[in-house]
Structures are given as C-alpha cells and as structure tokens.
Protein backbone atom coordinates (compact mmCIF):
# COMPACT_ATOMS: atom_id res chain seq x y z
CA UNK A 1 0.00 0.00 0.00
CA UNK A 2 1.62 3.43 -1.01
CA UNK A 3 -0.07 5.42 1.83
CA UNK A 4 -1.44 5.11 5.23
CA UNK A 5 -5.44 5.09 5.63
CA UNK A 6 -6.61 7.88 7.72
CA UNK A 7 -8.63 6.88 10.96
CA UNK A 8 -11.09 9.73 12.28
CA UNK A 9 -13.31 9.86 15.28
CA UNK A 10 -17.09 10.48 15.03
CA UNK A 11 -18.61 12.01 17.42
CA UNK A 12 -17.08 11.42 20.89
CA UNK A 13 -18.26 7.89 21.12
CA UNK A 14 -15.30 6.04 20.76
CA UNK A 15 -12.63 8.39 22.89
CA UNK A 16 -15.34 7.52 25.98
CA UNK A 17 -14.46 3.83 25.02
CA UNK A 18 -10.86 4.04 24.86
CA UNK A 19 -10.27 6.68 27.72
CA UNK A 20 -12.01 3.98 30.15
CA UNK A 21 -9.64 0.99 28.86
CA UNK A 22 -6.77 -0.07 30.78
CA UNK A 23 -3.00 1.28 29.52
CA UNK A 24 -2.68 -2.23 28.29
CA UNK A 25 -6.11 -2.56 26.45
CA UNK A 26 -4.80 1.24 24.89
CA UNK A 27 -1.26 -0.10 23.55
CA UNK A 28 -3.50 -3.24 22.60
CA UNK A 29 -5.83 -0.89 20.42
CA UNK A 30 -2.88 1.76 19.15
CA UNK A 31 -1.27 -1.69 17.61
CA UNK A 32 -4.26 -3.15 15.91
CA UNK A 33 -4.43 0.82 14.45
CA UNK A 34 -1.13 0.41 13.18
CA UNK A 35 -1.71 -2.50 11.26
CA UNK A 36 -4.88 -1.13 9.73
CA UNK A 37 -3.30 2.09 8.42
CA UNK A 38 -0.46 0.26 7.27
CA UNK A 39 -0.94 -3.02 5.94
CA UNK A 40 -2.58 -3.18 2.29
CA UNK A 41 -4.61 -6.59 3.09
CA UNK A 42 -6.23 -6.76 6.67
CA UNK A 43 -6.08 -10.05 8.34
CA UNK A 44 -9.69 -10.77 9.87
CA UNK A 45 -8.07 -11.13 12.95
CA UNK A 46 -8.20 -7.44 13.57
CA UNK A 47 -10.97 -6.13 11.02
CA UNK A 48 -13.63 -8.31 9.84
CA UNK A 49 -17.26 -7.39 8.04
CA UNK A 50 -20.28 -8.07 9.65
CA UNK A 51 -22.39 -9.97 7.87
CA UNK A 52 -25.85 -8.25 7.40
CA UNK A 53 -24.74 -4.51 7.21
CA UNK A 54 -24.67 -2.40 4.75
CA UNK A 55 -20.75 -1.45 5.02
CA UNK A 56 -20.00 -1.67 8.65
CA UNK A 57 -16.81 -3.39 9.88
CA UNK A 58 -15.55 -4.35 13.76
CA UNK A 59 -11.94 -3.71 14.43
CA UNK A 60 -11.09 -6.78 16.63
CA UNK A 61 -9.30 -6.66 20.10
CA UNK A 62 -8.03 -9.23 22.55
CA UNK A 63 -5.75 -7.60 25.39
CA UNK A 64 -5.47 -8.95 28.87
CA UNK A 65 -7.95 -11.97 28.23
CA UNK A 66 -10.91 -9.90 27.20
CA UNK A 67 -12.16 -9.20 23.80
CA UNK A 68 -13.27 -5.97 22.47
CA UNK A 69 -14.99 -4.72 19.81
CA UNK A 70 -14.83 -0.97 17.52
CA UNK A 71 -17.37 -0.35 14.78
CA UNK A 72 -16.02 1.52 11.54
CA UNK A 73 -16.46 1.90 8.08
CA UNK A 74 -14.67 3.27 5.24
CA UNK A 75 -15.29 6.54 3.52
CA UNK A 76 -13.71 7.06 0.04
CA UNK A 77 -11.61 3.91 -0.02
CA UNK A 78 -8.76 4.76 2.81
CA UNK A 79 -11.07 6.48 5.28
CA UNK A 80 -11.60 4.46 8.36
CA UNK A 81 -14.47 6.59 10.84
CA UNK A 82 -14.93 4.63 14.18
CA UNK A 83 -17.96 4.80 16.07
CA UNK A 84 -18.77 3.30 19.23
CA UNK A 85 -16.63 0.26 21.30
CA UNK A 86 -17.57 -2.06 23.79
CA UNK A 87 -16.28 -5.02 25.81
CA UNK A 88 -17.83 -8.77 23.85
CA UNK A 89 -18.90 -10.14 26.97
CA UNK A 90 -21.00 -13.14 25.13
CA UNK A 91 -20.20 -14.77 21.90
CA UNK A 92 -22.87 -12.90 19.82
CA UNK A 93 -22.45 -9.31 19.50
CA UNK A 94 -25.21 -7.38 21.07
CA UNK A 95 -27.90 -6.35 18.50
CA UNK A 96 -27.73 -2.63 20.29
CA UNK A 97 -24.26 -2.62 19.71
CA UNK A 98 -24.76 -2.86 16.11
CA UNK A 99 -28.09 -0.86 15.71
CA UNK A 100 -25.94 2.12 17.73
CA UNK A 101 -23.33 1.50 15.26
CA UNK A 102 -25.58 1.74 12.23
CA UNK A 103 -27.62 4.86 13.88
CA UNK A 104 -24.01 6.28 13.58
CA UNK A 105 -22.63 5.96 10.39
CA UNK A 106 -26.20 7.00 8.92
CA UNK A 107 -25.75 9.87 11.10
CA UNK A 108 -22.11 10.27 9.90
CA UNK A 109 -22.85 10.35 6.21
CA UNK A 110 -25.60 12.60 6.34
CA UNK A 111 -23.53 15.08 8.33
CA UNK A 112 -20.67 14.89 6.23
C-alpha cells in the first residue's frame, strides 16, 4: 500500500471507550491501528465485516484476556471513521451494539 489510511473519530463515542480501557487494552488498540493504516490486506483477525450490514466493519481486540470490539467503516476507499466500542462479553455481539453503530454511520454520512 503506497499510503497510510486515515482513521477519524465520530462524534465522541469512541474516545469515551478508549479513555475507560486499561494502559494495556490502549497499547493493545494503538497496535491493531497500526496494522490497519499500514498493511494493504487486513487479516480478519483485527478487522472483519459483519455480515448483514450495509458497510459496517468491527476492528477486533483481545488484550489482557478480554475481547473488544470498535465499529467503523470506510469513507472514500482509505477512510476508516470509528464509532462506538464495547467489551464482547458473550459470543454474539449485542444487536444494540450494532443498531448504535448503524444509527451512527447513517448519522455520519448525512452530516458529512
């Protein structure tokens, strides 16, 4: 890949997320980052699709045992916007999780 995709914040939802995680959960997240701008093919280890959306993707997190979850999407190609995070507790992600995440990226792209 020839250059780095951006990552913006929408809204303040994620930075509530991340500012109540653990220094090792943050390093954790600030390294999966890394390897999403950077690396031209994601592994679905850290970034996968969810499977009936229209576009939304969960950045994938395992620090200290625990699993955690980001919502994004792409805008224009290299644009990753995150939404809202949340600690996967159970093996299905929480429908509210997802309908949240939705509400925002509608939100986001009629903003824009």
């Amino acid at each position: 890949m020839k250059t780095e995709r951006k990552i913006i914040f929408h809204k303040h939802y994620f930075q509530d997320f991340y500012l109540k995680q653990k220094n090792s959960v943050r390093e954790k997240i600030g390294y999966v980052f890394r390897i999403i701008k950077t690396v031209d093919r994601i592994p679905e280890k850290f970034l996968k699709h969810l499977e009936g959306t229209d576009g939304l993707y969960e950045i994938r997190v395992e620090a200290d045992g625990n699993i955690f979850r980001i919502f994004c999407c792409f805008d224009k190609g290299n644009l990753v916007v995150l939404f809202n995070g949340f600690q996967k507790k159970t093996h299905k992600t929480p429908k509210q999780e997802i309908e949240l995440a939705e509400k925002l990226k509608t939100e986001y792209f009629k903003i824009k």
